[in-house]
Protein backbone atom coordinates (compact mmCIF):
# COMPACT_ATOMS: atom_id res chain seq x y z
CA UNK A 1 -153.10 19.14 58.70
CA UNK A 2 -150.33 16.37 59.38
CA UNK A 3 -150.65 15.49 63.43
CA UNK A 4 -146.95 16.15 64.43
CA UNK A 5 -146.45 17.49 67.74
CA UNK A 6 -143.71 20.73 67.80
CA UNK A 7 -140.43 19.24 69.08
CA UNK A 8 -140.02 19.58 72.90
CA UNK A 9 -136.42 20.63 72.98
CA UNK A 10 -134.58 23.15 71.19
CA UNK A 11 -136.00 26.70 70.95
CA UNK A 12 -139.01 28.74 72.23
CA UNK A 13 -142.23 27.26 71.75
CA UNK A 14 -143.03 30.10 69.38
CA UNK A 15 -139.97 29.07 67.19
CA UNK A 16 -140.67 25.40 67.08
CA UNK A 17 -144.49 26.50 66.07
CA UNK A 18 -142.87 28.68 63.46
CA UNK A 19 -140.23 26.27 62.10
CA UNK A 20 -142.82 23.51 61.86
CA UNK A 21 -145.47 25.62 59.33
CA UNK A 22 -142.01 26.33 57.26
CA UNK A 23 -141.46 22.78 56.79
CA UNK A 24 -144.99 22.18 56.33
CA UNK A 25 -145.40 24.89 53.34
CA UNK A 26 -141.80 23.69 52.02
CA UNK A 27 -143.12 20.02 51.80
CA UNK A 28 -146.21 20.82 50.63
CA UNK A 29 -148.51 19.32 53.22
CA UNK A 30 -149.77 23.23 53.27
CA UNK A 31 -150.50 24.59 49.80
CA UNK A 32 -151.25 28.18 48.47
CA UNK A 33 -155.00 29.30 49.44
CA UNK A 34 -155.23 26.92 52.49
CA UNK A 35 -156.59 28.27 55.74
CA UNK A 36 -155.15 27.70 58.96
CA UNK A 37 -156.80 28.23 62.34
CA UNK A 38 -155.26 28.95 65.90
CA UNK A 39 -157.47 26.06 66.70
CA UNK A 40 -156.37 23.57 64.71
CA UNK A 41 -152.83 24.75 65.37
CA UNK A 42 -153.19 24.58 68.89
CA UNK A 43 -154.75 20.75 68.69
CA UNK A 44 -152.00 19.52 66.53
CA UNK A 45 -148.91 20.45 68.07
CA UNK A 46 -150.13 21.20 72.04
CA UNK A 47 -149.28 24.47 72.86
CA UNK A 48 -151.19 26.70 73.70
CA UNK A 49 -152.47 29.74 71.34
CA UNK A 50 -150.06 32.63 72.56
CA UNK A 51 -146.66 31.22 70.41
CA UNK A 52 -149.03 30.58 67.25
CA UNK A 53 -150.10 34.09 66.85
CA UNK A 54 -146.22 35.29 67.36
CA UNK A 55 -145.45 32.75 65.03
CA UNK A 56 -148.15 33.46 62.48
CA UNK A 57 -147.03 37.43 62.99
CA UNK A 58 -143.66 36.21 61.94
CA UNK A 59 -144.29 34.51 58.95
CA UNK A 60 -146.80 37.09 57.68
CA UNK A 61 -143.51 39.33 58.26
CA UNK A 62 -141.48 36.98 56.18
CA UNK A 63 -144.86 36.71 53.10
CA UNK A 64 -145.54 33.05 53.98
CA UNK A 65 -148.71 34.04 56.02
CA UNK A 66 -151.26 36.55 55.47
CA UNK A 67 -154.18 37.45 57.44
CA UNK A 68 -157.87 38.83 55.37
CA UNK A 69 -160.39 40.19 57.84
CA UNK A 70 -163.22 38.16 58.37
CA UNK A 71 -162.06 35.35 56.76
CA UNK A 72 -158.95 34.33 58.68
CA UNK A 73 -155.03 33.50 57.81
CA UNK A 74 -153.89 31.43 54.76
CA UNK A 75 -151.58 30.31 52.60
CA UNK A 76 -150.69 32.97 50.43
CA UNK A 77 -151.50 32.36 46.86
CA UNK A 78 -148.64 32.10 44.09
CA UNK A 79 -148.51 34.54 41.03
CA UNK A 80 -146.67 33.45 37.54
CA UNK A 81 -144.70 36.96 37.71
CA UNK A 82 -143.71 36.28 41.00
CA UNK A 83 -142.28 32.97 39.79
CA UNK A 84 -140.29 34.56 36.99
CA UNK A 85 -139.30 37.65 39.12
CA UNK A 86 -137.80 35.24 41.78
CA UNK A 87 -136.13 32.86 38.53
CA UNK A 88 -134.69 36.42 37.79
CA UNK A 89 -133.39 37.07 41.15
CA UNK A 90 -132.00 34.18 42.19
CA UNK A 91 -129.82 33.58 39.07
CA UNK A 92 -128.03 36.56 39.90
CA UNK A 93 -128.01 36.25 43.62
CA UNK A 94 -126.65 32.76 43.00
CA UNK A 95 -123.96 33.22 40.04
CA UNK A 96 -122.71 35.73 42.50
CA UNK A 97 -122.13 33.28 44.92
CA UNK A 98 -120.54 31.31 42.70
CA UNK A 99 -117.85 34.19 41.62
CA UNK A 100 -116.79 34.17 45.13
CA UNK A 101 -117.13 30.69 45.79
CA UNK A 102 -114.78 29.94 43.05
CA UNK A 103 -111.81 32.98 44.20
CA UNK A 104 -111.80 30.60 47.71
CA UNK A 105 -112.62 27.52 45.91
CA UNK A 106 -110.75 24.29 47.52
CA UNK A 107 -110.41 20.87 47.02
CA UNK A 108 -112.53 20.47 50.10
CA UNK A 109 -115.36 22.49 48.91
CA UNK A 110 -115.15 20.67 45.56
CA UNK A 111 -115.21 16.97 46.89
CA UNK A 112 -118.26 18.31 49.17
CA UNK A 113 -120.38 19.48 46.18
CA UNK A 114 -119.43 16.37 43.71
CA UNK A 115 -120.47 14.02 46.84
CA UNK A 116 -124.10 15.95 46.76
CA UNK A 117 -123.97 15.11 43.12
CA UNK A 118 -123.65 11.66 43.93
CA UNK A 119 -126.42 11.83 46.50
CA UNK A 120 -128.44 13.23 43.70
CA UNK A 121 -127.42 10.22 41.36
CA UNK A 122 -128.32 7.55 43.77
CA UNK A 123 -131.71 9.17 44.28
CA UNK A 124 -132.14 9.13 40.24
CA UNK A 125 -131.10 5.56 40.24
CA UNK A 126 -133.44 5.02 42.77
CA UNK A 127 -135.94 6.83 41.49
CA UNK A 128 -136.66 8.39 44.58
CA UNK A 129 -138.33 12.13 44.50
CA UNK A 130 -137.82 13.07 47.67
CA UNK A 131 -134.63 12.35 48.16
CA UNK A 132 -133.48 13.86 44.97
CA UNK A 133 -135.08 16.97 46.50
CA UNK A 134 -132.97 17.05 49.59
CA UNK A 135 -129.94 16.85 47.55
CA UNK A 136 -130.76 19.31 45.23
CA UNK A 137 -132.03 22.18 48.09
CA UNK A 138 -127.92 20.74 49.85
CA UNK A 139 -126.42 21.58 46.62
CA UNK A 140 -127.91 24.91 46.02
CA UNK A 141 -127.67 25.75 49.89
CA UNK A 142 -124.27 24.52 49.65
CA UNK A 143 -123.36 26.64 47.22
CA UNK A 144 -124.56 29.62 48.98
CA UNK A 145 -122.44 29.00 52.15
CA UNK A 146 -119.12 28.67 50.22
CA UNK A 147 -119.48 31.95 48.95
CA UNK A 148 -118.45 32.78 52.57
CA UNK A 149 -120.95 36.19 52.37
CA UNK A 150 -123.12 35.85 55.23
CA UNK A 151 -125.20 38.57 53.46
CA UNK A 152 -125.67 37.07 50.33
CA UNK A 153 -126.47 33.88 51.71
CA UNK A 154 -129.43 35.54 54.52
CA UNK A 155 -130.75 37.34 50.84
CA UNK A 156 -130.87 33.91 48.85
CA UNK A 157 -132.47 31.93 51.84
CA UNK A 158 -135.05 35.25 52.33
CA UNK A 159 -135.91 34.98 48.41
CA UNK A 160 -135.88 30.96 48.58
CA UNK A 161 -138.48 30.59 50.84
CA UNK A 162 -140.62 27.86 51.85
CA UNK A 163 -143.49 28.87 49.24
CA UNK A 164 -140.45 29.22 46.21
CA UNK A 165 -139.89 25.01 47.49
CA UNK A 166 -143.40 24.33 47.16
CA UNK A 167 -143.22 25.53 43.71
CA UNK A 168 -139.78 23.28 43.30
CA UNK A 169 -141.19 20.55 44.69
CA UNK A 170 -144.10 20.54 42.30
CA UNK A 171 -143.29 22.02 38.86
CA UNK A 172 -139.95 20.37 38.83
CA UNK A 173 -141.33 17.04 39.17
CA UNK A 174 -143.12 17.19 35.90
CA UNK A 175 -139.75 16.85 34.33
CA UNK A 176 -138.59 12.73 34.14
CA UNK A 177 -135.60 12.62 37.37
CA UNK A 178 -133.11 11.39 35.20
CA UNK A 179 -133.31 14.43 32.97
CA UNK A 180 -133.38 16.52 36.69
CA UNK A 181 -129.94 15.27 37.06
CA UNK A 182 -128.56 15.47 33.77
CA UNK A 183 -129.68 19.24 34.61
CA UNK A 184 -127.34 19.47 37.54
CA UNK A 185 -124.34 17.96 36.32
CA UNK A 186 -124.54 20.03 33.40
CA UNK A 187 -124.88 23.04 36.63
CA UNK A 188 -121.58 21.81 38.59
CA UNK A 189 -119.53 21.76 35.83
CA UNK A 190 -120.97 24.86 35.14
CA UNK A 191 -120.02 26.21 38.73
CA UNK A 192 -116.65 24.70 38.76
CA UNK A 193 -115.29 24.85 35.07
CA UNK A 194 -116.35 27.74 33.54
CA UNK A 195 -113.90 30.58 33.42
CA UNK A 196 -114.14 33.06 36.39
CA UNK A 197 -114.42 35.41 33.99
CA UNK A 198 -117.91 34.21 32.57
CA UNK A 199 -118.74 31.92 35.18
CA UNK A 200 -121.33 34.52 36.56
CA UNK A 201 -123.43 34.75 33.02
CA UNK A 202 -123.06 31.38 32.62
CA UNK A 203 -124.99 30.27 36.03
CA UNK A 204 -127.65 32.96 35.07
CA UNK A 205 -128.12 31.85 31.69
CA UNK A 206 -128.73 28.47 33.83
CA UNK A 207 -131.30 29.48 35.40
CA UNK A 208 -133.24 31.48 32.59
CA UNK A 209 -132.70 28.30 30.85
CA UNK A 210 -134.14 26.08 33.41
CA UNK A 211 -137.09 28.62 33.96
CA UNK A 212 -138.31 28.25 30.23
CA UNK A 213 -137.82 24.58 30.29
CA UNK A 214 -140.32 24.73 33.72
CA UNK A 215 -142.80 26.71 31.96
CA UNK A 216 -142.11 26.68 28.36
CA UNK A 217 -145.75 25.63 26.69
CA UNK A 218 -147.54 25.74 29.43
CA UNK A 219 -149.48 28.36 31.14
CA UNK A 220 -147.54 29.66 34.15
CA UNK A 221 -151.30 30.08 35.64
CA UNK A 222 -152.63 27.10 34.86
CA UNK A 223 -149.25 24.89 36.47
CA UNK A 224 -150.21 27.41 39.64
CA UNK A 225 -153.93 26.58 39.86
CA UNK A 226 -152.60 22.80 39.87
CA UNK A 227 -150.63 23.03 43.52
């Protein structure tokens, strides 16, 4: 386990314990099937072990965590029909953010998401994964916000959890980064040229799309035994 100390500003202790095993599983420095100990915990970003378990209550709440008896609390491990349920859900979650992004859509919003874009083609040119990443989860999250539907954003970042960018962050890098981006131009001008009218099946044919290309061949099982 990385040896970053929890932040000491900003938030309880229990909340900077919780954010900091989020951004672990999201970068993948904590991986499906790994066990975590209050110990360890404790050691690595001294606090004592009262915030951990609240924190470690939380996130089983939220499906990152779970707890077996006997054996201790873990990483949860990743199924292929979860993966394709969640592909399923968040195409329509997110083409329905789109619908309403686009009946407010503003000049504004439309030079923020092409300058994400451009984050996203510097990173190509680059070559640089992680920072590809970052733009991609600002588009997406982006996205969400504009739709100005507080509830519909809270859904999309419940369903897009830190595990679901673990699985991001590794299946999508077995496609080249320049391809990656070719993929999300092709998505803006989905999201800000298509019709209104068919603007919502087009972003979830997107994302079927994109799920097949992810998995097409391959074993959903076997990509999942790899993280």
């Amino acid at each position: 386990m990385p040896k970053t100390k929890a932040k000491s500003s900003g938030g309880s202790a229990t909340e900077r314990v919780e954010a900091y095993i989020r951004e672990a599983i999201r970068s993948g420095m904590l991986k499906p099937r790994q066990r975590l100990t209050e110990e360890t915990l404790a050691k690595t970003l001294k606090c004592s072990r009262g915030p951990i378990r609240e924190a470690i209550l939380r996130l089983q709440r939220d499906g990152l965590l779970e707890t077996r008896p006997r054996r201790g609390t873990f990483i949860p491990d990743i199924s292929a029909e979860s993966i394709e349920v969640v592909f399923s859900m968040r195409g329509k979650l997110e083409s329905l953010c789109v619908r309403y992004m686009r009946e407010s859509m503003t000049p504004a919003k439309e030079q923020k998401l092409n300058s994400i874009l451009a984050e996203m083609k510097a990173a190509t040119n680059e070559e640089n994964n992680e920072r590809f990443l970052e733009a991609d989860l600002l588009l997406h999250h982006t996205v969400w916000h504009f739709s100005e539907r507080e509830q519909l954003e809270r859904t999309l970042s419940n369903v897009m959890n830190a595990r679901i960018f673990l699985i991001a962050r590794t299946f999508s890098s077995r496609l080249p980064i320049r391809q990656r981006y070719r993929d999300h131009e092709k998505y803006l001008n989905i999201v800000l040229r298509t019709p209104l009218t068919r603007v919502e099946a087009a972003v979830e044919r997107h994302f079927s799309e994109l799920h097949e290309r992810i998995f097409g061949g391959h074993s959903a099982r076997q990509l999942i035994a790899s993280l």
